[in-house]
Protein backbone atom coordinates (compact mmCIF):
# COMPACT_ATOMS: atom_id res chain seq x y z
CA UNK A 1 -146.54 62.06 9.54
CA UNK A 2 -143.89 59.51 8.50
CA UNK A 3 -142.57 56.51 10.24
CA UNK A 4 -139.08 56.96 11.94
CA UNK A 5 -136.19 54.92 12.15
CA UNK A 6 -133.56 55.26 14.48
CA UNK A 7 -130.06 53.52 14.23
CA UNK A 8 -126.20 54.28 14.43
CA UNK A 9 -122.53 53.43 13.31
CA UNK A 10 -121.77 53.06 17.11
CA UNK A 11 -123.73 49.85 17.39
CA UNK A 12 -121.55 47.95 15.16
CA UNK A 13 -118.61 48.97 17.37
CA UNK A 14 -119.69 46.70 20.05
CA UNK A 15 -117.50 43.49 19.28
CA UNK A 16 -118.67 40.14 20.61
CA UNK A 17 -115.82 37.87 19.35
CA UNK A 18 -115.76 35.12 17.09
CA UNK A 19 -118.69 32.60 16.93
CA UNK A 20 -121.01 35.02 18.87
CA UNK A 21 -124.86 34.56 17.78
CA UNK A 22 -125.27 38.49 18.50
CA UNK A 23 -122.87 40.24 16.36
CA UNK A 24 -122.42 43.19 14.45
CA UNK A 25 -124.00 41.55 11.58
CA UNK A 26 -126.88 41.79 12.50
CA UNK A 27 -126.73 46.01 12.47
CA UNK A 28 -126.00 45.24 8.85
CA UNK A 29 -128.81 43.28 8.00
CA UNK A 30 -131.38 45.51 9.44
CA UNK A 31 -130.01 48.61 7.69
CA UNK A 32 -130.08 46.42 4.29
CA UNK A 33 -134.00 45.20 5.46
CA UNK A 34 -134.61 49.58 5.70
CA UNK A 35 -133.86 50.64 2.40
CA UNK A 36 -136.47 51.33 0.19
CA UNK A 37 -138.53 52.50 2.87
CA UNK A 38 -139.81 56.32 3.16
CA UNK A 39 -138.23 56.69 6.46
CA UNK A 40 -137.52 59.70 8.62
CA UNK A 41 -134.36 59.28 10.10
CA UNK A 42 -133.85 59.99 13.74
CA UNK A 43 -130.15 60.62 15.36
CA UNK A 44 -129.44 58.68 18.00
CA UNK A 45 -128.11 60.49 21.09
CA UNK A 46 -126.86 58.58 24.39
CA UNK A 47 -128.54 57.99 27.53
CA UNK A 48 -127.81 59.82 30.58
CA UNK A 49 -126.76 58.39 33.52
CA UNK A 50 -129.95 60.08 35.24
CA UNK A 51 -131.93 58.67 32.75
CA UNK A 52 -130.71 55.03 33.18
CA UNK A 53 -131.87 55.58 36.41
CA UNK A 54 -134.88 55.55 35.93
CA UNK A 55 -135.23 51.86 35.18
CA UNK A 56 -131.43 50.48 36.56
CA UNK A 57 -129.55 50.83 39.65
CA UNK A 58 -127.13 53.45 40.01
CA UNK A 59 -124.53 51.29 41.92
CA UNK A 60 -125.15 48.74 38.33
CA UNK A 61 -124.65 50.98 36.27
CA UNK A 62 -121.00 52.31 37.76
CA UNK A 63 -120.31 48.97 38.05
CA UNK A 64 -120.83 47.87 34.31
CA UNK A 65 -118.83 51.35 33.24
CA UNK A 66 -115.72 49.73 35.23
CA UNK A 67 -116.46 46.16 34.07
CA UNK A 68 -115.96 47.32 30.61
CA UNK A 69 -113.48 49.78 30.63
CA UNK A 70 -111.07 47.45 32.93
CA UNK A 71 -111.28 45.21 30.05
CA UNK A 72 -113.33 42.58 31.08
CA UNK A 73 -114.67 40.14 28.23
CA UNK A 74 -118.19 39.36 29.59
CA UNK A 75 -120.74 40.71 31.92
CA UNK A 76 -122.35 37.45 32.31
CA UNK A 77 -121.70 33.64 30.67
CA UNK A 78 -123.80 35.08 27.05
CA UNK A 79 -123.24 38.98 27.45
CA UNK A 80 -119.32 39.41 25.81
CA UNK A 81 -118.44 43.28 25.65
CA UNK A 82 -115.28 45.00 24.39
CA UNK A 83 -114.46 48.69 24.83
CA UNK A 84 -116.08 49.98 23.05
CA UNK A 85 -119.64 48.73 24.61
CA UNK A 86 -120.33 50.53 27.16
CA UNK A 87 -120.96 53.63 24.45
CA UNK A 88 -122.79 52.17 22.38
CA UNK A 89 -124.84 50.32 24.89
CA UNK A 90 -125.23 54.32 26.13
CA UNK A 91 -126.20 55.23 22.55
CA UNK A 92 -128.72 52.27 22.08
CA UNK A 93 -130.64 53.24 25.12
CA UNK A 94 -130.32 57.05 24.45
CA UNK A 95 -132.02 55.91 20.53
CA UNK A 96 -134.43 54.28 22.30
CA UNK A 97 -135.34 57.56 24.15
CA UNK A 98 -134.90 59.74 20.94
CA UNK A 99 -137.51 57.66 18.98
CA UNK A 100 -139.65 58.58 21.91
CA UNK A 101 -139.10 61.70 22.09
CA UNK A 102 -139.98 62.28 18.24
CA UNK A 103 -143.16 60.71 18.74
CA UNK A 104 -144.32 62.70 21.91
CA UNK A 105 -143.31 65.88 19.35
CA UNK A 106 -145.06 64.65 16.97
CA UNK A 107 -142.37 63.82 13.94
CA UNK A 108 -143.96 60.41 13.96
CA UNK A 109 -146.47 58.64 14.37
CA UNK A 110 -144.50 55.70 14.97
CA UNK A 111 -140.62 53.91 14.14
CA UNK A 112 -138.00 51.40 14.68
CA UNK A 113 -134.89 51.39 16.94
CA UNK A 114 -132.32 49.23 14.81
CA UNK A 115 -130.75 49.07 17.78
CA UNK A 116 -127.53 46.64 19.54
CA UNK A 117 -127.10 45.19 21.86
CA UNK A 118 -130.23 44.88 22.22
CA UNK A 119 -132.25 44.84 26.30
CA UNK A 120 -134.89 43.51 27.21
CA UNK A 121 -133.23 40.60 29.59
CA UNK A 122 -131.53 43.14 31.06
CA UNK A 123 -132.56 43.43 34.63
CA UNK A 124 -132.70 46.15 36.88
CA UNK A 125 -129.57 45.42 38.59
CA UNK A 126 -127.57 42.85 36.67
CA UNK A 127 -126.85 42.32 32.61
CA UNK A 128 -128.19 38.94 30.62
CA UNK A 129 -128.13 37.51 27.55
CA UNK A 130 -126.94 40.03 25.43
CA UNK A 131 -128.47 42.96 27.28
CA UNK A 132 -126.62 45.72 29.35
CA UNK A 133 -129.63 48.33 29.49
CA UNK A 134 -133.23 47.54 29.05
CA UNK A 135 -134.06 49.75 26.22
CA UNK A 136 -137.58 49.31 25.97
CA UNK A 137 -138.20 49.56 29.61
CA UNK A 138 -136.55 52.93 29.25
CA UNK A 139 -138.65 54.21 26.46
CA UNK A 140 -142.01 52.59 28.07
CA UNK A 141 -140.77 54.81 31.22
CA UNK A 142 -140.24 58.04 29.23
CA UNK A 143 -144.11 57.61 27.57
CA UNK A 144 -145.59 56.88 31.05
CA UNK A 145 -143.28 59.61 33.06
CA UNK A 146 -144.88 62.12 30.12
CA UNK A 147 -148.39 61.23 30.55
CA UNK A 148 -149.28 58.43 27.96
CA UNK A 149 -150.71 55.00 28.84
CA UNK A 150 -148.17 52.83 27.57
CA UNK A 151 -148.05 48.85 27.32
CA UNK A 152 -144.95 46.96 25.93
CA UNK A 153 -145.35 43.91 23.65
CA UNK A 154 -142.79 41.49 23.26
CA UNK A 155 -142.38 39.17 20.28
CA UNK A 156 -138.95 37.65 21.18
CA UNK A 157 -139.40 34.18 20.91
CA UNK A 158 -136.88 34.07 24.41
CA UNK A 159 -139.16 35.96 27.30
CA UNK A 160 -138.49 39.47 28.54
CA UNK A 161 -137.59 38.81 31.76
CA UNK A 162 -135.66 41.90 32.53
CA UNK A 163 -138.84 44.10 31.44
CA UNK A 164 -141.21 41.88 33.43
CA UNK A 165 -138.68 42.18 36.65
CA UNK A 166 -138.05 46.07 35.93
CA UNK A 167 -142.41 46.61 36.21
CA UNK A 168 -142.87 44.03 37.99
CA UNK A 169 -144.78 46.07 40.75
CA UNK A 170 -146.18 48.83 38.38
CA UNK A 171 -149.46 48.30 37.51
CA UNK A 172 -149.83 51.25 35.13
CA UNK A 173 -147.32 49.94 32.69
CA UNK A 174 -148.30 46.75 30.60
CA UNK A 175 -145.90 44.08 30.25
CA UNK A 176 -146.84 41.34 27.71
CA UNK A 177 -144.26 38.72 26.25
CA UNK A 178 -145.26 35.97 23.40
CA UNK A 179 -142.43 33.27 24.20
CA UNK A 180 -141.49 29.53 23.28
CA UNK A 181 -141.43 27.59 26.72
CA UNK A 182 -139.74 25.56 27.44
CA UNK A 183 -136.54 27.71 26.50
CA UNK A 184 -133.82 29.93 28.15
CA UNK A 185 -133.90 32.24 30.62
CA UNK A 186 -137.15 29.66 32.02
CA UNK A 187 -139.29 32.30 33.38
CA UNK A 188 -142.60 33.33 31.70
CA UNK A 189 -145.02 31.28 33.11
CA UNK A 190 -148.89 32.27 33.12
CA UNK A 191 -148.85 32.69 36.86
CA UNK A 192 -146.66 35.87 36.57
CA UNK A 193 -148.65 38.47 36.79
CA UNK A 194 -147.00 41.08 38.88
CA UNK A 195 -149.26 43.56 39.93
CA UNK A 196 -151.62 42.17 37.55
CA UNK A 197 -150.08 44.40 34.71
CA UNK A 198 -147.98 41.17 33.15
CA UNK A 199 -149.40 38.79 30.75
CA UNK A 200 -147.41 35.79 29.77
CA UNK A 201 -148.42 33.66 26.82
CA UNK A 202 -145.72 30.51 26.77
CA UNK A 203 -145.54 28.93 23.23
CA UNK A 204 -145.21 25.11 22.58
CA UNK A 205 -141.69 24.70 20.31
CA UNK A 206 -142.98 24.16 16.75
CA UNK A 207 -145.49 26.50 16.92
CA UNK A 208 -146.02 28.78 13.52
CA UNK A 209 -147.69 31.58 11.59
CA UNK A 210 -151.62 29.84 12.16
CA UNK A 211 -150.88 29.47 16.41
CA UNK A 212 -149.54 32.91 16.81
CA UNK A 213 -152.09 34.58 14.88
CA UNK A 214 -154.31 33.06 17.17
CA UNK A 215 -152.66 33.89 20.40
CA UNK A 216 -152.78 37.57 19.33
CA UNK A 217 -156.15 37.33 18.11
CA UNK A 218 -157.59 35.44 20.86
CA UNK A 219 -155.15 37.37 24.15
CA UNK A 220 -152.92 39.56 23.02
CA UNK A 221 -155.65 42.32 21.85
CA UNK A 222 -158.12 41.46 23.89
CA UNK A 223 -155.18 42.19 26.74
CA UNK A 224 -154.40 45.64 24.94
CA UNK A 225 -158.41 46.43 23.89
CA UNK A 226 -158.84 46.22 28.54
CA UNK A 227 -155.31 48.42 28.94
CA UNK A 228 -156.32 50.90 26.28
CA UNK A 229 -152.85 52.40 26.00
CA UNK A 230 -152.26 55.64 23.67
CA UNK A 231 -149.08 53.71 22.43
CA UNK A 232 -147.78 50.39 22.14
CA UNK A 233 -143.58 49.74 22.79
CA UNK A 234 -143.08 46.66 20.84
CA UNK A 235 -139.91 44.62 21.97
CA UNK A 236 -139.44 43.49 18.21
CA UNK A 237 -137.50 39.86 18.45
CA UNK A 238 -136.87 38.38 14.90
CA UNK A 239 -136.06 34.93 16.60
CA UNK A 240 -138.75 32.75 15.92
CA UNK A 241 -138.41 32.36 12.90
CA UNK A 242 -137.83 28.70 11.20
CA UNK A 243 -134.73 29.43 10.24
CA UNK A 244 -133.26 31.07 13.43
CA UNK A 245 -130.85 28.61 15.55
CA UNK A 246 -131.34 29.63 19.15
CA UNK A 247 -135.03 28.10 19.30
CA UNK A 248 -137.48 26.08 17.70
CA UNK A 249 -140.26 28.38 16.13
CA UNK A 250 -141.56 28.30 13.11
CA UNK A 251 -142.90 31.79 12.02
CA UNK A 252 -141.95 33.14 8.24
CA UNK A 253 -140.65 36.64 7.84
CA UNK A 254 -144.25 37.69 6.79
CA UNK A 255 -145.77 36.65 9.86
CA UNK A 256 -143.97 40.06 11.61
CA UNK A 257 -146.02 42.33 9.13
CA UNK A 258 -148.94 40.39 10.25
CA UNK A 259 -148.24 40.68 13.79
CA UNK A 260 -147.77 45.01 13.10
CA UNK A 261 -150.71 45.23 10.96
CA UNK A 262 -152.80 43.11 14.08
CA UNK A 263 -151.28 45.95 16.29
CA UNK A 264 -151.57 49.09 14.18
CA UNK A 265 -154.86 51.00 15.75
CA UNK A 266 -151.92 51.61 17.90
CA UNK A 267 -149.21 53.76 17.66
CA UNK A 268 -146.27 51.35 17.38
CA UNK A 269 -142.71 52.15 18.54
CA UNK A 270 -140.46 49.13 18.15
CA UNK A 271 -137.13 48.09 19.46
CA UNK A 272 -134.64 45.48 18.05
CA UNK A 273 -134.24 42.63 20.04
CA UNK A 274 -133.18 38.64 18.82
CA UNK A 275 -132.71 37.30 15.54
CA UNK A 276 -129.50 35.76 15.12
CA UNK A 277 -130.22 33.88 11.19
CA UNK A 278 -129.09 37.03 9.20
CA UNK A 279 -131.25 36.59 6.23
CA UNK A 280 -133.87 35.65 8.41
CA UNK A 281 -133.65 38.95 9.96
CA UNK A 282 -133.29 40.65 6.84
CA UNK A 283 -136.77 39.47 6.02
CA UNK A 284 -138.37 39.72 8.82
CA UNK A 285 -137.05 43.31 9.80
CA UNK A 286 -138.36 44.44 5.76
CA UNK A 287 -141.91 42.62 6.50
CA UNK A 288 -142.24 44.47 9.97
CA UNK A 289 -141.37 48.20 8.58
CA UNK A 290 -143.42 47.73 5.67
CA UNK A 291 -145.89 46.48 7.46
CA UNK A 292 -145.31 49.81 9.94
CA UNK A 293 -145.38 51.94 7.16
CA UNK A 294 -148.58 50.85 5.85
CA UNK A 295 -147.57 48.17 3.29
């Protein structure tokens, strides 16, 4: 079975404004980093509002629908919107859900969401740096609500916080987040462990290809080899790379191929998140799916 990849025109419809580090861009980029690549494509579809609930508030989610369409320029200080976000925040989350679904129906045996805007600070009641729905907490909900053991890793060099709050009491769902501390949002910290399901592995700025190879060899396997999931939800943050200007990482773009390949006795379904250097992203984006595709 192929690899999947799972994107849409709708995702460069959602306008930041001048200046903004998370802009349509970056849609651009990772379609440019996917050709070449035997892909099958999935169509994106949009999330329900039932569906939504299953990892937001309903009263949050009303509320950001009239935020947006009253014409208000920001759901928070980072998260800037324009009309037309609120769809395609709808149709990231529902591509989320259709790369799940063509796993569990076995047209995959794994893919990429080349998603935006991207979730995973987006909490369960309130949007956050540059996140209106929590895409991969949706998907890692779908998995677990059909049976599989699922565990979410996330590479984002900023942590997941709205994933960690949205399981927070869940022990059958894995939450584990690789993140440079100190940095924005400033939670992460070992001691979170939520119902002993969350595993937080802070970074020291600087860090590169040699200390995060270690810090999946040495925790983050050993952490999935205990969990034993039957698929892995990877929320795939191109951000700490050198080059990147929101933190102060040093990964190349081939250290994301070595990161899949350290992953890949599991199925893999993975999300866009960060990465705001374009070519950066580029890179990093073509090392990860050829990686995924068994490059």
């Amino acid at each position: 079975m192929p690899t999947g990849l799972v994107t849409d025109p709708l995702f460069a419809t959602h306008d930041t404004g001048p200046g903004h580090p998370e802009r349509p861009a970056r849609l651009h980029a990772v379609l440019r980093a996917a050709r070449g690549f035997d892909l099958l494509t999935i169509p994106a579809r949009d999330a329900t509002r039932a569906e939504l609930s299953t990892v937001h508030d309903p009263a949050y989610l009303r509320q950001v629908e009239a935020r947006i369409l009253r014409g208000e320029a920001r759901l928070d200080p980072d998260t800037a919107v324009c009309p037309a976000s609120h769809a395609a925040a709808l149709r990231a989350a529902g591509a989320a859900l259709a790369l799940g679904e063509a796993y569990l129906e076995g047209r995959v045996t794994g893919g990429f969401g080349g998603v935006r805007p991207p979730g995973h600070h987006a909490c369960r009641a309130r949007a956050m740096g540059f996140c209106i729905f929590n895409n991969a907490a949706l998907l890692a909900r779908l998995l677990h609500d059909r049976g599989r053991r699922v565990a979410i890793v996330d590479w984002d060099v900023h942590h997941g916080n709205g994933t960690q709050e949205i399981f927070w009491d869940e022990p059958a769902i894995g939450f584990l987040s690789l993140h440079q501390a100190p940095l924005w949002p400033g939670t992460g910290a070992r001691q979170e462990t939520g119902a002993g399901n969350i595993r937080n592995i802070p970074m020291h700025p600087g860090g590169g290809d040699a200390e995060y190879e270690a810090a999946f060899r040495d925790e983050v396997l050993p952490w999935l080899e205990e969990r034993s999931p039957d698929v892995v939800v990877v929320s795939a943050g191109f951000d700490a790379h050198a080059r990147d200007p929101l933190a102060q990482m040093r990964l190349t773009a081939e250290a994301f191929a070595t990161f899949t390949r350290m992953l890949s006795r599991w199925p893999l379904l993975s999300l866009l998140e960060g990465g705001y250097d374009l070519d950066a992203l580029e890179a990093s984006v073509r090392a990860h799916l050829g990686a995924m595709a068994g490059g």
